[in-house]
Protein backbone atom coordinates (compact mmCIF):
# COMPACT_ATOMS: atom_id res chain seq x y z
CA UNK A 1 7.11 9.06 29.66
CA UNK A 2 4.41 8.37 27.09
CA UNK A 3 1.26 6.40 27.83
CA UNK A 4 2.38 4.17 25.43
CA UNK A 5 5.72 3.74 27.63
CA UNK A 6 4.05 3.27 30.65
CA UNK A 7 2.05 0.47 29.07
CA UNK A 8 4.50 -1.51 28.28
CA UNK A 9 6.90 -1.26 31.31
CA UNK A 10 3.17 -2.83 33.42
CA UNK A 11 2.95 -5.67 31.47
CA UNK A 12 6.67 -6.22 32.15
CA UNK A 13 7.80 -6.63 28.42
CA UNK A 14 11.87 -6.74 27.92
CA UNK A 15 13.19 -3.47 27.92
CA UNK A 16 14.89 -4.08 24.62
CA UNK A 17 11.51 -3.87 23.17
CA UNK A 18 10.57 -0.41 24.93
CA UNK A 19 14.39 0.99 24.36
CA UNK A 20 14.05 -0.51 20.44
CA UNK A 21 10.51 1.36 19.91
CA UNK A 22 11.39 4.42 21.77
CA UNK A 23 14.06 5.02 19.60
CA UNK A 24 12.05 4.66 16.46
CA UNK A 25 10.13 7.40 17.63
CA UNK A 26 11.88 9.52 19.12
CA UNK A 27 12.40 12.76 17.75
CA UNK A 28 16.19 12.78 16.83
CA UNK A 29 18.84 15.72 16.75
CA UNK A 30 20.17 14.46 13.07
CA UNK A 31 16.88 14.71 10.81
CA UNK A 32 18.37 12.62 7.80
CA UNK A 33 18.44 10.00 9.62
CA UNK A 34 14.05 10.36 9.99
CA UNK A 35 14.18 11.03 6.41
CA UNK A 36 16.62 7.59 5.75
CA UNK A 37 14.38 5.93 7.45
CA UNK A 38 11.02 7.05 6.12
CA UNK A 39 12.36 6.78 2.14
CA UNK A 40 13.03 2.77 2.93
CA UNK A 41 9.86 2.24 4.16
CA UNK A 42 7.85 3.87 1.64
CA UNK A 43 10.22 1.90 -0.84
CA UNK A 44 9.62 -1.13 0.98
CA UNK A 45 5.88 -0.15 0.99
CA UNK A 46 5.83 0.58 -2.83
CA UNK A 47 7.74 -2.61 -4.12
CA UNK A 48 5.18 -4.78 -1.67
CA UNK A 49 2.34 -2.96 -3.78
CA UNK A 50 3.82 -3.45 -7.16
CA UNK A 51 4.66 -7.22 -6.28
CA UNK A 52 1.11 -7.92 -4.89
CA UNK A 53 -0.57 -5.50 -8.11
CA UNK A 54 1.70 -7.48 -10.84
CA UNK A 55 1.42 -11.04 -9.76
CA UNK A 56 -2.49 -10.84 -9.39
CA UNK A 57 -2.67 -9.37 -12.18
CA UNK A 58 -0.76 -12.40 -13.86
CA UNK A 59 -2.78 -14.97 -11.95
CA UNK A 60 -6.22 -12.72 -13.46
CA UNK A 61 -4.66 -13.24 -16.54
CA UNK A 62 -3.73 -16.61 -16.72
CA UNK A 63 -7.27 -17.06 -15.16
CA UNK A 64 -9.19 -15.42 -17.47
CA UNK A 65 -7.07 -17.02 -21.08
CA UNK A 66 -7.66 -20.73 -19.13
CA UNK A 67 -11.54 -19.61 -19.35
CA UNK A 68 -11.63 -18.10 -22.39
CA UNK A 69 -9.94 -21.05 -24.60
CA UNK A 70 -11.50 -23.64 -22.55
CA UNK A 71 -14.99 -22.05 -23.76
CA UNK A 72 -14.02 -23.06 -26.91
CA UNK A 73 -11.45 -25.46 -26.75
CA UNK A 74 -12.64 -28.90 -24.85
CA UNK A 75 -10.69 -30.41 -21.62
CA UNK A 76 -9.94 -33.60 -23.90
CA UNK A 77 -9.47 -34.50 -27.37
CA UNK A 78 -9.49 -38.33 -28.90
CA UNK A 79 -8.84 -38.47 -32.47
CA UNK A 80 -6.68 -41.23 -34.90
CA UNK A 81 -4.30 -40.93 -37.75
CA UNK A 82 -5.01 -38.31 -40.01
CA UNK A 83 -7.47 -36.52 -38.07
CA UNK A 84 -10.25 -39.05 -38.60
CA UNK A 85 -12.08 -40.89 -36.36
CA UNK A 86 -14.20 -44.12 -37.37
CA UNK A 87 -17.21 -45.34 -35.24
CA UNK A 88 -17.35 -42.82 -32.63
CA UNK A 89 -20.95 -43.32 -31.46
CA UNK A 90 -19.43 -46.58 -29.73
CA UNK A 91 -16.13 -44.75 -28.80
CA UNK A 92 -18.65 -41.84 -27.34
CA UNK A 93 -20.70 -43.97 -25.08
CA UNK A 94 -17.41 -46.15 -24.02
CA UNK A 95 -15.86 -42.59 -23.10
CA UNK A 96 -18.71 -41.36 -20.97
CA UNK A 97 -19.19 -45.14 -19.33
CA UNK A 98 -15.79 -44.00 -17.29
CA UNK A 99 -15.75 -42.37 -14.29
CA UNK A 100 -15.33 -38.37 -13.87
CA UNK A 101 -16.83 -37.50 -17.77
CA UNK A 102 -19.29 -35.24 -17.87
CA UNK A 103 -20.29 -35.26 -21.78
CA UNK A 104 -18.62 -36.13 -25.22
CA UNK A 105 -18.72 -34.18 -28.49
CA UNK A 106 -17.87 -34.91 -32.16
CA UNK A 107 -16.70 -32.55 -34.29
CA UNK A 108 -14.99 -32.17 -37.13
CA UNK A 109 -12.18 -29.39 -38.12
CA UNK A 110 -10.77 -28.62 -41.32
CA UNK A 111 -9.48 -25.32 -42.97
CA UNK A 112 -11.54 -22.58 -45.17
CA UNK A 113 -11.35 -20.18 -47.07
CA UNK A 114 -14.37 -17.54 -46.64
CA UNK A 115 -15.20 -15.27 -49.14
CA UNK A 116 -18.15 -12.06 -49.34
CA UNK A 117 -17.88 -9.56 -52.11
CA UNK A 118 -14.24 -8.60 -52.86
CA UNK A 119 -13.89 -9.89 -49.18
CA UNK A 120 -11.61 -12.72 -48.61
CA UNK A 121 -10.54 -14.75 -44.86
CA UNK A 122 -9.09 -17.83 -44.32
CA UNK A 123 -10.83 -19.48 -40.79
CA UNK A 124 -10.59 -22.77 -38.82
CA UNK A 125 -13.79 -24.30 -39.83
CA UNK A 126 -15.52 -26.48 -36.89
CA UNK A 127 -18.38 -29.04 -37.77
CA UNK A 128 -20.46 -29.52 -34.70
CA UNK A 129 -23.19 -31.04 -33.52
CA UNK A 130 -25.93 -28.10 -31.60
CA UNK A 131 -27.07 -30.56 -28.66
CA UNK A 132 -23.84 -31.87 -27.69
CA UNK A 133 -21.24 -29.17 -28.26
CA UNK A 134 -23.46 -27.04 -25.35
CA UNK A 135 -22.19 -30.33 -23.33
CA UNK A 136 -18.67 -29.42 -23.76
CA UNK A 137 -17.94 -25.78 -23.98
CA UNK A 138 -19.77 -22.36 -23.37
CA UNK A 139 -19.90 -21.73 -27.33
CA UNK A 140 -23.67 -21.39 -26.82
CA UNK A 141 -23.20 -18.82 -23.96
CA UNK A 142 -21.19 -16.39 -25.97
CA UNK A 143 -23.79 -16.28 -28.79
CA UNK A 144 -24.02 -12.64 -29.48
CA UNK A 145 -27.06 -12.91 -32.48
CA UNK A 146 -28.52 -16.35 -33.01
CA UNK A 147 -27.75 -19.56 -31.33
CA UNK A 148 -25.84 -22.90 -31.92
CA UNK A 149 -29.30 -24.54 -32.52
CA UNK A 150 -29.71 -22.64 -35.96
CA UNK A 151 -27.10 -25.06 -37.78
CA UNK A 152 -29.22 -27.63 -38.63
CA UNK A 153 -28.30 -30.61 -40.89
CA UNK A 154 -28.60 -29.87 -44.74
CA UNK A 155 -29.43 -26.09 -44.08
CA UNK A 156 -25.80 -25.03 -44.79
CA UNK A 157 -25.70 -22.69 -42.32
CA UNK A 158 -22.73 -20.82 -40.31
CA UNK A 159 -22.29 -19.14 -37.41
CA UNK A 160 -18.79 -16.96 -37.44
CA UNK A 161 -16.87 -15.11 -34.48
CA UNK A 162 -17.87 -11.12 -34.41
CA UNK A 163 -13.64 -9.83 -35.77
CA UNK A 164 -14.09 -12.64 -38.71
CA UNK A 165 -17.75 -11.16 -39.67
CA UNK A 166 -16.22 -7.42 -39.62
CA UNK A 167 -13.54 -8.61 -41.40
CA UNK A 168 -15.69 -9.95 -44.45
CA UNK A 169 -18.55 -7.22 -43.56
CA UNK A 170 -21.22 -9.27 -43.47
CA UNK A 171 -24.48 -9.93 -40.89
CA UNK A 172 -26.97 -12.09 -39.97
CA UNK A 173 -28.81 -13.30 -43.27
CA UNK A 174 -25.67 -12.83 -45.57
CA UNK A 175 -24.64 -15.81 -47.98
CA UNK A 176 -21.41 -16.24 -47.97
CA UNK A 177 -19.06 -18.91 -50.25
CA UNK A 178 -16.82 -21.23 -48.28
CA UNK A 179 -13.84 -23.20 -50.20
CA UNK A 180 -12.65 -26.24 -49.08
CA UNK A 181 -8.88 -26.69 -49.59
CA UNK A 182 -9.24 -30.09 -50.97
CA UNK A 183 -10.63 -30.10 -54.34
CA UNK A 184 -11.72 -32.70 -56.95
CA UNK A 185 -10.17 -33.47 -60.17
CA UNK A 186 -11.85 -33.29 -63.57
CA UNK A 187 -10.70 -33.08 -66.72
CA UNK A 188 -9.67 -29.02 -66.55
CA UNK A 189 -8.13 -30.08 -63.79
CA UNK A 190 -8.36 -29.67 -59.97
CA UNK A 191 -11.26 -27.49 -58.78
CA UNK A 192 -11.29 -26.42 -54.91
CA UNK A 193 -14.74 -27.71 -53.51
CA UNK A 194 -17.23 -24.42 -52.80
CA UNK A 195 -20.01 -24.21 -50.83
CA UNK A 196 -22.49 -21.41 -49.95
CA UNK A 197 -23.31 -20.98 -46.27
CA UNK A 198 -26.11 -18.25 -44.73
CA UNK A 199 -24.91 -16.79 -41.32
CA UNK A 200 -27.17 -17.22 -38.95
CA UNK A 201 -24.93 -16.34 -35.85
CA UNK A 202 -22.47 -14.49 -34.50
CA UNK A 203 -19.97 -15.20 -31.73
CA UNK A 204 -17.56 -13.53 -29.27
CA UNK A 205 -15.77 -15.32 -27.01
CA UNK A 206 -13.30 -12.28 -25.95
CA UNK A 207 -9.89 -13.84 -27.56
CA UNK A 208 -9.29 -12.54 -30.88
CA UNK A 209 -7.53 -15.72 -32.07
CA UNK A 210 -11.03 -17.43 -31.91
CA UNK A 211 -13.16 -14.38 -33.02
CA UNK A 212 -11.20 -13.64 -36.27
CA UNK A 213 -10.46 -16.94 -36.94
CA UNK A 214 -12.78 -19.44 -36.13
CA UNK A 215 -16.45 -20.38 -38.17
CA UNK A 216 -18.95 -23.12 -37.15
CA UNK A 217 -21.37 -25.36 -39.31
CA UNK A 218 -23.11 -27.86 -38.68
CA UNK A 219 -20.92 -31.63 -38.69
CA UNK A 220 -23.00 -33.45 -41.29
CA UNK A 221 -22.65 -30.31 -43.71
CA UNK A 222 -18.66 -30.21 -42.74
CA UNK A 223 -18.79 -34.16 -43.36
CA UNK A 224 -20.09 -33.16 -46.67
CA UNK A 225 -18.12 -30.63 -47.93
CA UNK A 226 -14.97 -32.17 -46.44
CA UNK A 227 -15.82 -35.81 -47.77
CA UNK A 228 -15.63 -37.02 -44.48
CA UNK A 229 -18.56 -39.76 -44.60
CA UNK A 230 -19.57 -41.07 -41.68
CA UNK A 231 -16.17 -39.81 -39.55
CA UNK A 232 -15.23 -37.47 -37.65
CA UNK A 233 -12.24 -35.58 -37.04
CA UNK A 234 -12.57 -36.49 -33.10
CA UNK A 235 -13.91 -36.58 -29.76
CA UNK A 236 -14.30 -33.42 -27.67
CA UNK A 237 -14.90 -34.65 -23.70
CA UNK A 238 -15.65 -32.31 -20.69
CA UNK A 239 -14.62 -34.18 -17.19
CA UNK A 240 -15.38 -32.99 -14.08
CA UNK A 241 -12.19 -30.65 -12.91
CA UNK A 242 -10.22 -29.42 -15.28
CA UNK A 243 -6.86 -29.58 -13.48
CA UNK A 244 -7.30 -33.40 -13.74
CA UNK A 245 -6.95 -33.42 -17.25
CA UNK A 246 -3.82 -34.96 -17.60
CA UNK A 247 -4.57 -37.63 -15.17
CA UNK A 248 -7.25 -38.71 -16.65
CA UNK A 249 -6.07 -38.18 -20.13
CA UNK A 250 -3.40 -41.37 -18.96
CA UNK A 251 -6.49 -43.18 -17.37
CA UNK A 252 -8.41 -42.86 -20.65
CA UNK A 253 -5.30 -44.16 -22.98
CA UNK A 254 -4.88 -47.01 -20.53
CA UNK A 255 -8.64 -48.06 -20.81
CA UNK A 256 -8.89 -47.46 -24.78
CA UNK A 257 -5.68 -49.10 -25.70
CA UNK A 258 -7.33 -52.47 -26.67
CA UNK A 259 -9.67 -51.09 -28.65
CA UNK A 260 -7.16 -49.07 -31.05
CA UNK A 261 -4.41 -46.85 -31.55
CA UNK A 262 -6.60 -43.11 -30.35
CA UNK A 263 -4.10 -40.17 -30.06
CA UNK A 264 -5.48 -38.72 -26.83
CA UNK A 265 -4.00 -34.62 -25.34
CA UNK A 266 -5.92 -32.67 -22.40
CA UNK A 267 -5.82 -28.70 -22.44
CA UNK A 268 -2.69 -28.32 -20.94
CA UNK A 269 -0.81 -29.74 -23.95
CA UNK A 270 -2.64 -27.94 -26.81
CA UNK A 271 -1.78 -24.53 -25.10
CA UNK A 272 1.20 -25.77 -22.75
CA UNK A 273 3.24 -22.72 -24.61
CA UNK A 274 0.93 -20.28 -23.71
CA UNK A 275 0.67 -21.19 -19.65
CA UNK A 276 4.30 -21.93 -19.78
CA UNK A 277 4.89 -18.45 -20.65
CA UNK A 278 2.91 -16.90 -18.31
CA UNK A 279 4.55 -19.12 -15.05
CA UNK A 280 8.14 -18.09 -16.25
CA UNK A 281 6.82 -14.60 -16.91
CA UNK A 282 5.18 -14.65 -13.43
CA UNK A 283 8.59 -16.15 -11.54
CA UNK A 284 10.74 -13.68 -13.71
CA UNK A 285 8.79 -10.56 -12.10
CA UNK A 286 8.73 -11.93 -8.92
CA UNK A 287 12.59 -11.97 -8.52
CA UNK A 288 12.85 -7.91 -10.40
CA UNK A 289 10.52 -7.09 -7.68
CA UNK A 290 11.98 -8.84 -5.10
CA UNK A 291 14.88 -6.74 -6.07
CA UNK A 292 13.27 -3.92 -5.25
CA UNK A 293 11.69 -4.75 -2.26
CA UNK A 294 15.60 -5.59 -1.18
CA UNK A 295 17.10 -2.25 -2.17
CA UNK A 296 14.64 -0.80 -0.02
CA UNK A 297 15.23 -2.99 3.18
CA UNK A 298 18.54 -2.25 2.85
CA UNK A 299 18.38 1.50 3.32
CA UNK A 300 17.84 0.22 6.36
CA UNK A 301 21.37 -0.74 7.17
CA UNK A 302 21.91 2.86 6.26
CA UNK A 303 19.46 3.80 8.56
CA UNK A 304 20.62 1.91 11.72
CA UNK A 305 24.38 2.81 10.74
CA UNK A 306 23.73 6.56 11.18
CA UNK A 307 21.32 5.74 14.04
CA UNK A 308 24.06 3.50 15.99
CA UNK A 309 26.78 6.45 15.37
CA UNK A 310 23.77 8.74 16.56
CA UNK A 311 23.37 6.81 19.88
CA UNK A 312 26.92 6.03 20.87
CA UNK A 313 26.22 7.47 24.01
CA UNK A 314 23.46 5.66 25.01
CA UNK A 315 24.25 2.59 24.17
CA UNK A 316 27.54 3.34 26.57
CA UNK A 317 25.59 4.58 29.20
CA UNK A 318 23.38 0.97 28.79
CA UNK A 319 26.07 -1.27 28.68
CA UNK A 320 27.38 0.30 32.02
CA UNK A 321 23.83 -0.02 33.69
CA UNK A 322 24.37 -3.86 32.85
CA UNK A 323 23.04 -4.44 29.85
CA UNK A 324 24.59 -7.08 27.46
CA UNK A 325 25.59 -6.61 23.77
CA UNK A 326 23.13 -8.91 22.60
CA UNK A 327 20.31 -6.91 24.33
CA UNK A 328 22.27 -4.06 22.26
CA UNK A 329 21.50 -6.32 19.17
CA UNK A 330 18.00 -6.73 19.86
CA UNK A 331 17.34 -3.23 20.20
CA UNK A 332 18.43 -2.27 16.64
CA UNK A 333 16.89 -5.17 15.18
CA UNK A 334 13.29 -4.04 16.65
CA UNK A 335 14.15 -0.48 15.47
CA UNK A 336 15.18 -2.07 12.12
CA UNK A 337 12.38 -4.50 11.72
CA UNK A 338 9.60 -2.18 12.85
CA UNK A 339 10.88 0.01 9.94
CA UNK A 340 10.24 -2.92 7.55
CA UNK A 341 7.36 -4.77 8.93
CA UNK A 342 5.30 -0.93 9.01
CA UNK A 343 6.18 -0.04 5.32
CA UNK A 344 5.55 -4.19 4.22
CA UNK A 345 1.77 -3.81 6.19
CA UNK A 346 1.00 -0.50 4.38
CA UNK A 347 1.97 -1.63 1.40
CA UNK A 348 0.19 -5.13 1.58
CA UNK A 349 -3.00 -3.19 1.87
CA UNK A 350 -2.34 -0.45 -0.48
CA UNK A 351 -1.49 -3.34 -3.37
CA UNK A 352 -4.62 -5.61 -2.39
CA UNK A 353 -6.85 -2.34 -2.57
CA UNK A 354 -5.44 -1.77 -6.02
CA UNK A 355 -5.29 -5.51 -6.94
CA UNK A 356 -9.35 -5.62 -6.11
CA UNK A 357 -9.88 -2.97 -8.09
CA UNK A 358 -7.87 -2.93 -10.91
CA UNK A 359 -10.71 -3.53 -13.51
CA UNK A 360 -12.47 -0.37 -12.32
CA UNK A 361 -9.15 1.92 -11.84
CA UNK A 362 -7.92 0.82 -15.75
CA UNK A 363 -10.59 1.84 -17.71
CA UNK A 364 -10.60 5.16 -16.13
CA UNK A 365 -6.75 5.47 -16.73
CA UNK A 366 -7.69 4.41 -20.53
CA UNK A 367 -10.77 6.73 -20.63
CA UNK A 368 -8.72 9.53 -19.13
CA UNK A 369 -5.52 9.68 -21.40
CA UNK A 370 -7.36 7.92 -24.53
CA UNK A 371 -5.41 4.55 -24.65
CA UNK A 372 -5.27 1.11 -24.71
CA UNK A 373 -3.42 -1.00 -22.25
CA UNK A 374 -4.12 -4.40 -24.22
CA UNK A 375 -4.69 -5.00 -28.12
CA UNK A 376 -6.95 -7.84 -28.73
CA UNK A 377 -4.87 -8.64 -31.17
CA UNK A 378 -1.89 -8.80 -29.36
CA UNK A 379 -2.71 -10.08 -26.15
CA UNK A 380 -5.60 -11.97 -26.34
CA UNK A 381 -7.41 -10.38 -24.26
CA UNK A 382 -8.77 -6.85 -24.11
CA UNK A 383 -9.02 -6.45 -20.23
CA UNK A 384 -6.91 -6.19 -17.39
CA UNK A 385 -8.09 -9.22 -14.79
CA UNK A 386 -6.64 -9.33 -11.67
CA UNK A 387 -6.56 -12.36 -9.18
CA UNK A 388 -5.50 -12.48 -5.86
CA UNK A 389 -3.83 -15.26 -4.63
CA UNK A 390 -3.58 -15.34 -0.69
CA UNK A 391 -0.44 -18.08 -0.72
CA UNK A 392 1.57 -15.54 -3.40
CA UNK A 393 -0.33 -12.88 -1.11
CA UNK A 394 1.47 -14.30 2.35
CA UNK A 395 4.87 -15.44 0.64
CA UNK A 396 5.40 -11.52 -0.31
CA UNK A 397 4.79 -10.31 2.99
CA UNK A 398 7.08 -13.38 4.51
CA UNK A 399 9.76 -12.49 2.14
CA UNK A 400 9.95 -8.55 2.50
CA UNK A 401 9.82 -8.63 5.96
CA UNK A 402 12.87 -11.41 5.99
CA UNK A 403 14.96 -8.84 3.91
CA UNK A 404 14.17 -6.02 6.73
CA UNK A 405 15.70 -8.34 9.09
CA UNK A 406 18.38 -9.13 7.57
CA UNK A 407 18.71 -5.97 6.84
CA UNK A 408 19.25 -5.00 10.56
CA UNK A 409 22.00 -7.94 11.53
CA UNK A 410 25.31 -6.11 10.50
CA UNK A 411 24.35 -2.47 12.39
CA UNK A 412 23.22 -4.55 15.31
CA UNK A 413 26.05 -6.21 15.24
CA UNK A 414 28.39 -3.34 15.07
CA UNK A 415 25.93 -1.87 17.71
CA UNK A 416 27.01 -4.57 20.36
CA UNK A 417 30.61 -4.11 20.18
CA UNK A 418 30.74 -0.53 20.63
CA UNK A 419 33.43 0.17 24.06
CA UNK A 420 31.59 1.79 26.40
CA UNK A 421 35.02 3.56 27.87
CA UNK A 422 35.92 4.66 24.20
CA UNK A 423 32.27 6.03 23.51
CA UNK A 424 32.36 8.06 26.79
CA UNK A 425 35.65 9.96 26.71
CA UNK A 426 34.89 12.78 24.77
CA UNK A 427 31.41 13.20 26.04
C-alpha cells in the first residue's frame, strides 16, 4: 500500500474515495483502457485551452476596437436637423453644468475630396477646435509628426491620418487642394468650392478606417469652406465612464428637451453593429468549443465502460464485503471525474499561459513563417490583443468539469447493478 494510501485511510476518508483513486492509478492488465483514458483528458485539456485562448482573445479585441474608436470618436454626440447646430457656446456650458461631464467639443464634419499631384482621396473631413478636442478624445496622443495645436484659425492647415498621407504621398509641409462637395453657382455653372490646405500633422490611431479616411482642420476654416457661419455640425461630450453612456445619453435628452429638438446617440449606437458582432461572434465560439470540450468528456463513458467490464470482479467481491451499489456509483464517478477535473486544471493553465502571452507568441509565429494574421484593412486592427476575463475564465472550468460528470453517471450506473453471483461464476 502506497504512502499515498495509507494517508488517506488515517484521516478516515470514505473508502469510495481511496477505491475510486486507486483505480485511476492503478496499473491495469488491458492498456487501451490507460490510453482511453489519457486521449479524453488531453482532449478535455486542449478544448479548455482553445476556449480560454479564443474568448480572451475576443474580449482583447473588443477591448482594444472600444479604445481605438473612442480615441477618435466621442462618448456623446448632440447635433439638430441637418447636421447643424445653432448657439452651442450656451448649449456647451448647459451640457457641462450636468452632473458626470467631463468636457464638451464642437466640431464640425463634412465630406472631401483631397487631391496631391495626379493623387486623388476622398476623406471624412473634421473641423475642430485644438484646446477642446484634447478634452474629448486622445487625437492629440496619437500625433505621430506635429500636434493638434498647429491648426490654427485662418492658417488653413491639416493634419491627415498616416494610410491617407501614403495614399496621396505627401509629408509634413506639402500643400494639398481640398474640394468641398457643395459648390456655388455662377453663370458657367456650378463650381465645387476648393481650398488649399498645408499638412502640418500626421496621425495614427491604429484602425485603418480612421487612418485612411479621416483629415482634420481647424473648425473656423471648415466653417468657412463649408459655409457653415457661426454653426456647428455638433457637440462632442466626454462623461466620466463610458459604459454609462446610454444612461446618461436619456438623462441629457430629458434635461435639453425644453430647450429644443437636439438629436442626442452615445458610442454604443454609432458602432452598435460592430460590438454586436463581436458578442454573437464570442457566444457562437463558445458553444463550437463547448462542443469539443463535450466530445472529450465523453470518452470518458468509454473509458469507465471498458473499466467497469475490466473490474467485474472486484466490484463482486465489494458488494459481498457489504458495500452498496451507490458506493459502487461513487467510485466510478471519482475515477471519472478525476479524469476530467485533471485534464480541465492542465488545460486552464496551459490556455491562461498562452492567453497572457499571446502578443509576444504571434509576432514570432508571423516573423517565423512570414505572415500576417490581421490586415489593417480588414480587421481593423493589426494586432492580436488578448484579455482575460476571470468570470468567462471560471464559467469554462465550471462547465467542462460538469460535462466530465455527467459524463460518468451512465457507467456508474451500470456499475451498481452488476450481480455479484453472475460476475463470480466463471471466475
Amino acid at each position: 500500500m502506497s504512502f499515498f494510501s495509507q494517508l488517506l485511510l488515517k484521516v478516515g476518508l470514505p473508502y469510495e474515495l481511496f477505491v475510486g483513486l486507486r483505480y485511476t492509478r492503478a496499473k491495469r492488465k488491458n492498456h487501451f483502457i490507460s490510453f482511453i483514458s489519457l486521449t479524453s483528458m488531453v482532449g478535455i485539456a486542449l478544448g479548455v485551452a482553445a476556449l480560454i485562448i479564443v474568448l480572451s482573445v475576443m474580449n482583447g479585441f473588443q477591448a482594444e476596437l472600444r479604445n481605438r474608436i473612442l480615441g477618435v470618436a466621442s462618448h456623446i454626440e448632440i447635433t439638430q436637423n441637418n447636421q447643424q447646430l445653432s448657439r452651442w457656446p450656451s448649449l456647451a456650458k448647459q451640457v457641462e453644468a450636468q452632473p458626470n461631464v467631463i468636457a464638451t467639443a464642437p466640431y464640425v464634419m463634412a465630406q472631401g475630396l483631397l487631391s496631391y499631384g495626379k493623387a486623388v482621396q476622398g476623406a471624412l473631413v473634421r473641423g475642430v477646435l485644438p484646446s477642446k478636442e484634447d478634452q474629448v478624445a486622445d487625437l492629440g496622443k496619437k500625433m505621430l509628426v506635429g500636434q493638434l495645436a498647429d491648426l490654427v484659425s485662418g492658417g488653413f492647415n491639416i493634419v491627415l491620418g498616416v494610410d491617407l498621407a501614403y495614399a496621396l504621398g505627401v509629408n509634413v509641409g506639402d500643400k494639398v487642394v481640398l474640394m468641398a462637395p457643395q459648390g456655388q453657382f455662377t453663370p458657367t455653372g456650378v463650381i465645387p468650392r476648393i481650398r488649399q490646405f498645408t499638412v502640418v500633422g500626421l496621425f495614427q490611431i491604429g484602425m485603418y478606417e480612421y487612418d485612411a479616411g479621416l483629415a482634420l482642420i481647424h473648425i473656423e476654416d471648415a466653417a468657412k469652406l463649408y459655409r457653415m457661419g457661426d454653426k456647428v455640425s455638433g457637440l462632442r461630450l466626454k462623461i466620466n465612464e463610458l459604459f454609462d453612456a446610454p444612461a446618461m445619453t436619456s438623462a441629457l435628452d430629458k434635461a435639453l428637451l425644453p430647450l429644443g429638438a437636439y438629436h442626442i446617440t452615445d458610442w454604443t449606437q454609432q458602432h452598435a453593429n460592430f460590438f454586436k458582432a463581436i458578442q454573437l461572434e464570442k457566444r457562437v465560439m463558445f458553444i463550437i468549443l463547448t462542443l469539443i470540450v463535450a466530445v472529450a468528456a465523453f470518452n470518458i463513458v468509454s473509458t469507465l465502460v471498458m473499466a467497469v467490464t475490466d473490474k467485474r470482479a472486484d466490484i463482486a467481491i465489494l458488494r459481498t464485503l457489504g458495500a452498496s451499489p451507490k458506493s459502487i456509483m461513487q467510485i466510478f464517478i471519482i475515477q471519472g471525474a478525476l479524469i476530467g477535473i485533471v485534464g480541465t486544471c492542465f488545460g486552464a493553465i496551459f490556455g491562461i499561459i498562452i492567453a497572457m502571452n499571446i502578443d509576444t507568441i504571434i509576432p514570432f509565429i508571423e516573423s517565423l513563417f512570414h505572415v500576417q494574421f490581421l490586415a489593417k484593412d480588414v480587421y481593423y486592427i493589426s494586432e492580436l490583443p488578448s484579455k482575460i476575463e476571470w468570470a468567462d475564465t471560471i464559467a469554462i472550468i465550471i462547465t467542462s468539469v460538469i460535462l466530465s460528470l455527467l459524463a460518468t453517471l451512465y457507467p456508474s450506473y451500470k456499475a451498481s447493478k452488476i450481480n455479484p453471483a453472475e460476475a463470480l461464476r466463471y471466475e
